[in-house]
Protein backbone atom coordinates (compact mmCIF):
# COMPACT_ATOMS: atom_id res chain seq x y z
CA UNK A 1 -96.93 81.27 -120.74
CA UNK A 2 -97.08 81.03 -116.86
CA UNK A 3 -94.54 78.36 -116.98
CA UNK A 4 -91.72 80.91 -118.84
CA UNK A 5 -92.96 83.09 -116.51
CA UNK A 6 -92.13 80.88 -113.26
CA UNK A 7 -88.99 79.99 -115.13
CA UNK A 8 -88.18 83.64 -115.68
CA UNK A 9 -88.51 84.33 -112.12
CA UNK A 10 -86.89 80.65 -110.78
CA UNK A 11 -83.51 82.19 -113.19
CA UNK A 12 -83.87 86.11 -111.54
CA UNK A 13 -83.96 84.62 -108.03
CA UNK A 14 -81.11 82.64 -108.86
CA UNK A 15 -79.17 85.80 -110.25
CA UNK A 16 -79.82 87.91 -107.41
CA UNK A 17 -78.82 85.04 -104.73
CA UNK A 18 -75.39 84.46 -106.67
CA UNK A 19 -75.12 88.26 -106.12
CA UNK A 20 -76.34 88.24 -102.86
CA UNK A 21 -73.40 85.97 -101.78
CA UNK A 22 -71.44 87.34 -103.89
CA UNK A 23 -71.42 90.73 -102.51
CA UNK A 24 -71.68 89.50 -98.97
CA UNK A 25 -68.07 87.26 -99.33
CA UNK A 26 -66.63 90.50 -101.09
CA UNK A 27 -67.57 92.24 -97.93
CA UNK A 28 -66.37 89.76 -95.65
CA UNK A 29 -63.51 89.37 -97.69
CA UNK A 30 -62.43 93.12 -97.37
CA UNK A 31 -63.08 92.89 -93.70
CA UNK A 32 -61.19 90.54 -92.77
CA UNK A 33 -58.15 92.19 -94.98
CA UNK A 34 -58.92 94.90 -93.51
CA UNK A 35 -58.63 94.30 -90.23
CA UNK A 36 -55.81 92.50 -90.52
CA UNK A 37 -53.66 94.87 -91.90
CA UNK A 38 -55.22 97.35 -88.97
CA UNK A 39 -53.66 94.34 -86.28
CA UNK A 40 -50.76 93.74 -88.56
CA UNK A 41 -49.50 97.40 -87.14
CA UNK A 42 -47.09 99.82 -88.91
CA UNK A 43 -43.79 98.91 -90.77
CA UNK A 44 -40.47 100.43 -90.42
CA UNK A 45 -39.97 103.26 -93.57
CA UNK A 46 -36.82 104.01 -92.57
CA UNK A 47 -34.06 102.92 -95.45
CA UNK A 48 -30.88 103.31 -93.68
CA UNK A 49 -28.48 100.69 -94.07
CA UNK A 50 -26.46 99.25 -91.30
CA UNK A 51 -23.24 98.36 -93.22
CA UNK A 52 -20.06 97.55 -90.80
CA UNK A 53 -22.20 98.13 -87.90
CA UNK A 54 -22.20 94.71 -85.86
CA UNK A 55 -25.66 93.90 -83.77
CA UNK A 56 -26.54 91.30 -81.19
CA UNK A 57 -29.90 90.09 -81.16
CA UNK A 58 -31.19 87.76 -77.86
CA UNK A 59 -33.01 85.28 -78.66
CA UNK A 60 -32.68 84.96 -82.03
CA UNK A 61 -33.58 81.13 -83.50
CA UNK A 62 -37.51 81.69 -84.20
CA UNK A 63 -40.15 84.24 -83.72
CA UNK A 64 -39.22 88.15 -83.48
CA UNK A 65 -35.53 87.69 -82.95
CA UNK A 66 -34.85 85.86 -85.97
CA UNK A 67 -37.34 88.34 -88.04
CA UNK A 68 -35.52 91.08 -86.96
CA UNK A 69 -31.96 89.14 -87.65
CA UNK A 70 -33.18 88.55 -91.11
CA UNK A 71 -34.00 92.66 -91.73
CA UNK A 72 -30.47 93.64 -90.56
CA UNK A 73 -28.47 91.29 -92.36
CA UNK A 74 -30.22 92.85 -95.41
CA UNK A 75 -29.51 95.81 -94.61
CA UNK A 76 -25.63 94.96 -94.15
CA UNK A 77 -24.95 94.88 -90.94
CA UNK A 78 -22.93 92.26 -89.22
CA UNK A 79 -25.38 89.83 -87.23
CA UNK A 80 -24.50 88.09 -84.16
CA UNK A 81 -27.59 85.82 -82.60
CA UNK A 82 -26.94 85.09 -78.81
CA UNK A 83 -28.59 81.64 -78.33
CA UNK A 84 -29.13 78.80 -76.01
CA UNK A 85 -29.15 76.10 -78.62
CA UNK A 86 -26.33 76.43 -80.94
CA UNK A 87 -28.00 73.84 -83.56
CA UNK A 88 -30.77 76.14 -83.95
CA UNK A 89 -28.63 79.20 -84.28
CA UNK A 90 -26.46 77.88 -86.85
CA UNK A 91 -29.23 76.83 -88.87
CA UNK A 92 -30.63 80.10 -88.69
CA UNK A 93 -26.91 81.46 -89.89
CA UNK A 94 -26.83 79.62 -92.97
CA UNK A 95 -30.73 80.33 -93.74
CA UNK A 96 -29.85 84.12 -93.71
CA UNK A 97 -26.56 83.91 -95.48
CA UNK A 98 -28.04 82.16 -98.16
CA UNK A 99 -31.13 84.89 -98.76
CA UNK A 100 -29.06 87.82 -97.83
CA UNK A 101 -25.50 86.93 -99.35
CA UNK A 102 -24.28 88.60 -96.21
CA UNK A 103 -21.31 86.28 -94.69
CA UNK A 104 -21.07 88.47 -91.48
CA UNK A 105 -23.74 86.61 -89.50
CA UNK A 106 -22.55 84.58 -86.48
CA UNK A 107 -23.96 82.66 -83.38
CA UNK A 108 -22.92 82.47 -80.03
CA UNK A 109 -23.97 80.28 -77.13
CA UNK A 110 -25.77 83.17 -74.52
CA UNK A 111 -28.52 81.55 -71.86
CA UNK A 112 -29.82 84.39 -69.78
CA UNK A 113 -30.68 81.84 -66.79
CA UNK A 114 -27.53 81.35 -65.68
CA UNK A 115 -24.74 84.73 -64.73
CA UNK A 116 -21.72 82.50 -65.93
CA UNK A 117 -22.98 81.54 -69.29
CA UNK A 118 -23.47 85.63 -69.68
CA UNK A 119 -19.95 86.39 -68.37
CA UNK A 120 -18.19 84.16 -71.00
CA UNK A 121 -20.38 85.10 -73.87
CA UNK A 122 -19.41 88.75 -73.18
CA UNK A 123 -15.45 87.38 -73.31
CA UNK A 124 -15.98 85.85 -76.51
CA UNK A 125 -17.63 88.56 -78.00
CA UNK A 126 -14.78 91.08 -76.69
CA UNK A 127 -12.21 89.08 -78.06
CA UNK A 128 -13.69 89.01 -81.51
CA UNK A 129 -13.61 92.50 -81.09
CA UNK A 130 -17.23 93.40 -82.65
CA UNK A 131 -17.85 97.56 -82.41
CA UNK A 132 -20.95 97.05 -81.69
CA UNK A 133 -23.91 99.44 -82.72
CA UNK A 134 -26.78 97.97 -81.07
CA UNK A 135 -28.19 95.27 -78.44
CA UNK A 136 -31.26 93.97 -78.88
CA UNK A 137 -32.71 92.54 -75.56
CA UNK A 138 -35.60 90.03 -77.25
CA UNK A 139 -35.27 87.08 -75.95
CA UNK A 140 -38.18 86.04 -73.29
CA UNK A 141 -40.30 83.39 -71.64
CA UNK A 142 -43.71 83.65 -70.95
CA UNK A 143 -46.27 81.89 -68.48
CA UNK A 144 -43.21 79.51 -67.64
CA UNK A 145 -44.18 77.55 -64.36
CA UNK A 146 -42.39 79.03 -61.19
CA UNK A 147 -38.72 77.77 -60.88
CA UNK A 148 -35.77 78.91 -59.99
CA UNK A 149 -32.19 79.30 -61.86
CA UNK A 150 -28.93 78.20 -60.88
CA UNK A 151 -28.78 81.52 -59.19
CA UNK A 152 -31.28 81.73 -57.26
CA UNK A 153 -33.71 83.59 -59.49
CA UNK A 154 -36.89 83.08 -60.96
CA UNK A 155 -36.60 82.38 -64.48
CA UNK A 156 -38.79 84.82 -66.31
CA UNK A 157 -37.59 87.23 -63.87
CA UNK A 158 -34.19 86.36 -64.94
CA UNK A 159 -34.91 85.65 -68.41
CA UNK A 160 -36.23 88.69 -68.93
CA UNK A 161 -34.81 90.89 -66.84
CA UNK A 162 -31.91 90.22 -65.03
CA UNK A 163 -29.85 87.93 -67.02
CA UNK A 164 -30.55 91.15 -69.81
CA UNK A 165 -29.66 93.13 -67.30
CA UNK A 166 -26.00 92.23 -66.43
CA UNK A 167 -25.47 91.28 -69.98
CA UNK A 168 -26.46 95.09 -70.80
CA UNK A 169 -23.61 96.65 -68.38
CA UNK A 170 -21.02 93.92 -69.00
CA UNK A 171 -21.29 94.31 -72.95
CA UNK A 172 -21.33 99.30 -72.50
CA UNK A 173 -17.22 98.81 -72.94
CA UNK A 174 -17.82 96.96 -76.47
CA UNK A 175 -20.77 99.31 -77.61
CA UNK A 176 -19.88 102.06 -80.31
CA UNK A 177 -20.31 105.79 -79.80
CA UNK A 178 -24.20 106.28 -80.29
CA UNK A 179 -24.74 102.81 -80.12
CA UNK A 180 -28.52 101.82 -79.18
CA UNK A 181 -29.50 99.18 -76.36
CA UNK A 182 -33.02 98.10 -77.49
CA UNK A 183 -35.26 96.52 -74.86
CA UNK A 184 -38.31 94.45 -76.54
CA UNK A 185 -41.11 94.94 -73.75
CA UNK A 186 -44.59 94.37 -73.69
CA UNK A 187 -47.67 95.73 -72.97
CA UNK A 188 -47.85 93.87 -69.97
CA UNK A 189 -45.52 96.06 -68.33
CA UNK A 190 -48.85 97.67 -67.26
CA UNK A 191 -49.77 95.31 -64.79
CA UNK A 192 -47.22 96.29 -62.53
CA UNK A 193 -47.01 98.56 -59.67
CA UNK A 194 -44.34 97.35 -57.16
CA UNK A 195 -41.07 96.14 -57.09
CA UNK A 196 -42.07 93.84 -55.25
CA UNK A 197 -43.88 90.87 -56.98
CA UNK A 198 -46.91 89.60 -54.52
CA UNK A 199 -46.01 85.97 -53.19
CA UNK A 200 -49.73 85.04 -54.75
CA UNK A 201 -48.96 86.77 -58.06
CA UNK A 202 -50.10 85.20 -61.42
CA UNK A 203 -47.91 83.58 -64.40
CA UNK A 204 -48.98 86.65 -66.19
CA UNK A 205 -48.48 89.25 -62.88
CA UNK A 206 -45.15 87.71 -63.05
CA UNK A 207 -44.62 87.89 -66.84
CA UNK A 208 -45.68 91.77 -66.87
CA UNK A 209 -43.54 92.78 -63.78
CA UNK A 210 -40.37 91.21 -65.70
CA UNK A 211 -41.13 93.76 -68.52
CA UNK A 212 -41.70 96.47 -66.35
CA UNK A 213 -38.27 96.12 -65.23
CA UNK A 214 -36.97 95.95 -67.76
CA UNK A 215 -38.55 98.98 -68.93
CA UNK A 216 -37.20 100.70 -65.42
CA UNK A 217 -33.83 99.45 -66.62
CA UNK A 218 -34.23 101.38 -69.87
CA UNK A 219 -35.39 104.49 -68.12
CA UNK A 220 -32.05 104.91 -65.87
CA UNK A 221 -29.53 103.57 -68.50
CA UNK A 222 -30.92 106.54 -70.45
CA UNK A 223 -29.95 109.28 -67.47
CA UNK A 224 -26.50 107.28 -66.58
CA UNK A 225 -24.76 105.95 -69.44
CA UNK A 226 -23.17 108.53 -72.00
CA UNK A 227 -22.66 108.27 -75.50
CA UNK A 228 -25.32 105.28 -75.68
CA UNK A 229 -28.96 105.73 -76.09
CA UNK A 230 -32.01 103.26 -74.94
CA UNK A 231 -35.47 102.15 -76.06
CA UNK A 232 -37.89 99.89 -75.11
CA UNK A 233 -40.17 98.44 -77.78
CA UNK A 234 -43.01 97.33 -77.63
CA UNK A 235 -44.03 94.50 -80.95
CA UNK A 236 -47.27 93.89 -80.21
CA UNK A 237 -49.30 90.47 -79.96
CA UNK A 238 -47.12 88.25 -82.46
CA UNK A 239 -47.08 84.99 -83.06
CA UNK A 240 -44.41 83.36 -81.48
CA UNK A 241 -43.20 79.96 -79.40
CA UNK A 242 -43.46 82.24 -76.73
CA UNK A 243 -46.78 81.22 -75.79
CA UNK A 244 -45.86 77.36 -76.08
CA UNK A 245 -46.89 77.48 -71.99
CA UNK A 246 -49.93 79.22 -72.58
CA UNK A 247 -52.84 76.61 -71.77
CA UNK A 248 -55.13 78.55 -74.45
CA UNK A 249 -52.96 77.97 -77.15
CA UNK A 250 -51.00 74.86 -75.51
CA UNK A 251 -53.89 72.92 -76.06
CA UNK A 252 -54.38 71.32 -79.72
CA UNK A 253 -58.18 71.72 -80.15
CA UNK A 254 -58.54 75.59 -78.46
CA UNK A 255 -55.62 76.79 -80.22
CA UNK A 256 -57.51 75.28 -83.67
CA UNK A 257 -60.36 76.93 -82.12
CA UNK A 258 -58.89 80.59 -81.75
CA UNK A 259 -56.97 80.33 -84.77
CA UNK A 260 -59.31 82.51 -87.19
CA UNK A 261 -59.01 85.15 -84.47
CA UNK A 262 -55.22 85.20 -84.30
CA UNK A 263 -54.91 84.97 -87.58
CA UNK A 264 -57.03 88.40 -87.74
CA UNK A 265 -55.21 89.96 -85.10
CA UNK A 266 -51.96 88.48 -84.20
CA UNK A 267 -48.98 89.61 -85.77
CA UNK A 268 -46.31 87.14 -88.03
CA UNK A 269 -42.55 87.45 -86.43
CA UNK A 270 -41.60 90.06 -89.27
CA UNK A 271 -44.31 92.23 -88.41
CA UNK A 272 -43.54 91.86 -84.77
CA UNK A 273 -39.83 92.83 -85.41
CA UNK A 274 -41.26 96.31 -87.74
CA UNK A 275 -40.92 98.32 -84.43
CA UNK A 276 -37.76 96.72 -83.24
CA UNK A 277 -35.70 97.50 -86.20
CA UNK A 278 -36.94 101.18 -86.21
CA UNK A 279 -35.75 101.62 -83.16
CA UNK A 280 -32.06 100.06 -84.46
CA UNK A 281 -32.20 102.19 -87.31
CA UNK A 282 -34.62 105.27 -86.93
CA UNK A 283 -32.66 108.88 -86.66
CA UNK A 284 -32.01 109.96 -83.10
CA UNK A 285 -35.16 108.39 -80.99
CA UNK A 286 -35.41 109.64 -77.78
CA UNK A 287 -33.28 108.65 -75.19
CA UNK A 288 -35.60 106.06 -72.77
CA UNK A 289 -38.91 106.07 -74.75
CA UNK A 290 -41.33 103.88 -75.80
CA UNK A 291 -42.09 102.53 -78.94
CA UNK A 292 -45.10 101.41 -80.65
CA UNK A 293 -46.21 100.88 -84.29
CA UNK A 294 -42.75 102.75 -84.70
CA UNK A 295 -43.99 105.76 -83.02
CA UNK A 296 -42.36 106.88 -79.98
CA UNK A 297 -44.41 106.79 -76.92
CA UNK A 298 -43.87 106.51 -73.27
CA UNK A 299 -44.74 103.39 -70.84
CA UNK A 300 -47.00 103.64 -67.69
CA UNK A 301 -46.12 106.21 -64.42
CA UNK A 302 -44.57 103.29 -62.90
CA UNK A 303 -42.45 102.90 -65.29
CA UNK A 304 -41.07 106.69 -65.68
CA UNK A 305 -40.31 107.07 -61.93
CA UNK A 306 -36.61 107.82 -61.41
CA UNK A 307 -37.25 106.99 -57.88
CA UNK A 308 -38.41 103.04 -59.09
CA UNK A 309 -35.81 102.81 -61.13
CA UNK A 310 -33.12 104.31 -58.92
CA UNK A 311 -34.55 101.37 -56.38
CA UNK A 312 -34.17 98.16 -59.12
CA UNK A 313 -30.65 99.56 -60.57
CA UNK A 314 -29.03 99.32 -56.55
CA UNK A 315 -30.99 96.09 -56.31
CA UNK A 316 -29.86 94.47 -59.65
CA UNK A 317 -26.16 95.86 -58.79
CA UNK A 318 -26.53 93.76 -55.56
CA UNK A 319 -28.44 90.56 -56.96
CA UNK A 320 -25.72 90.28 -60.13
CA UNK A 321 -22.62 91.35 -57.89
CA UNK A 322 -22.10 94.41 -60.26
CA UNK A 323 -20.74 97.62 -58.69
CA UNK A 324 -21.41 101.45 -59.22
CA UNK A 325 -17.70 102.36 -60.26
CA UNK A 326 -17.73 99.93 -62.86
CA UNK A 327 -21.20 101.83 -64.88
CA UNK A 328 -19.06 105.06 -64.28
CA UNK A 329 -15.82 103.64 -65.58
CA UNK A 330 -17.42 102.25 -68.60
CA UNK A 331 -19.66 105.34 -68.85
CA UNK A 332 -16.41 107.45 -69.14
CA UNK A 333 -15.28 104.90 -71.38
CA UNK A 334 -18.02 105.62 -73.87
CA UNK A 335 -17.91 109.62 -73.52
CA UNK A 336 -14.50 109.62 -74.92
């Protein structure tokens, strides 16, 4: 009898340990989901369609850019990647015209470190005579060793700025009436509070003034250019190449180490892009905000100072050997 007894209890201890860990995984489980889907941020619910409308996405062979070139082909539009390496962009073209069935996707060579590479992709893309409805500003480099361009630039700072930035003004006489410039920033942006970058400044000071400028590019090509409207957009922490120079997640055994916290909170490329294609497609956003989790927000003071921005636009004007009456010719030019 005391043996069934001890047996009884041996089998109810069992029971209640399988249920024990049973319960505990669920929990874990629905933790984890759950917090992933909190990092994983919110997706576009907007269902226009973008049919005859041509866009130009930066960037465009991996990570957010080619997310993002994926959505508006679906959606109809016609899809032109600006790249650096044409091998990677073609192979992106026939990926997305064999899931979409859309045949007006197209890739043109485009690297933002050097002014003459952006002055002939804006001649090609005149003479194929694209209308086009929106320019995405993604591509980007991040925590990319200090060098400098064929310009004389640094390269984030022209990579993310000022290459974007003369390829903005030089593409106004192609964009449609209404048609949306869409700057992808980055919370970053933040760490900036000069226009002038400190000589001792950080890969990441660097990184973040580069957005904010962008951003201050945003804020004055909203108050100057007619009959065009522009965003930033901010995607979030996403997983990307972009961090390839990163030394936590350049190195093999840290980056295997961090990887059940990214995968938690770091956002995949179509995620990233949610925010960038509401801005493309979302009714009337306001001219120069901010958006976030497809909500419209606004960046830091810094970055909403007309003065600041007044500053960088005569500066960039100088630095790219751009001139005033050319923004108010093409502004008049886009009124009509």
């Amino acid at each position: 009898m005391r043996m069934r007894q001890i047996s009884f209890l041996s089998d109810t201890e069992k029971n209640m340990s399988k249920l024990f860990w049973s319960s505990l995984f669920t929990l874990a489980a629905a933790a984890a989901f759950s917090l992933k889907r909190y990092f994983g941020g919110m997706n576009c619910r907007c269902n226009q369609r973008l049919d005859c409308k041509a866009v130009v996405i930066t960037g465009a062979t991996s990570g957010i850019g080619k997310a993002l070139a994926l959505e508006v082909a679906k959606r109809g539009a016609q899809v032109i990647l600006a790249c650096r390496d044409m091998k990677a962009a073609w192979a992106v073209v026939d990926e997305i015209t064999k899931e979409t069935h859309n045949e007006g996707v197209y890739a043109l060579p485009l690297d933002l470190t050097n002014f003459k590479s952006i002055n002939e992709f804006c001649g090609l893309l005149s003479e194929c005579e694209f209308d086009i409805y929106s320019l995405v500003n993604n591509a980007a480099v991040f925590y990319l060793p200090l060098q400098t361009t064929a310009d004389g630039f640094d390269v984030t700072f022209q990579t993310n700025y000022l290459g974007p930035f003369l390829l903005t003004l030089k593409m106004l006489p192609s964009m449609a009436k209404n048609g949306r410039i869409v700057n992808v920033s980055s919370e970053a942006h933040k760490l900036c509070s000069s226009l002038d970058i400190p000589k001792q400044a950080g890969l990441f000071e660097v990184y973040g003034h580069s957005k904010a400028c962008l951003n201050l590019l945003t804020l004055k090509l909203a108050s100057t250019v007619d009959g065009v409207s522009a965003v930033n957009v901010d995607p979030g922490n996403v997983e990307t190449k972009i961090f390839r120079n990163f030394p936590l997640l350049s190195n093999p055994l840290l980056k295997i180490l961090l990887w059940p916290i990214r995968f938690l909170t770091v956002k995949r490329p179509v995620q990233g892009a949610q925010s960038v294609l509401h801005a493309i497609i979302c009714p009337q956003p306001a001219n120069g905000c901010y958006i976030r989790d497809c909500k419209e927000e606004w960046p830091s003071d810094f970055c909403m100072n007309d003065t600041n921005a007044d500053a960088l636009w005569h500066r960039s004007l100088q630095w790219t050997k751009m001139t005033e009456e050319y923004v108010l010719q093409t502004n008049e030019y886009s009124s009509v």
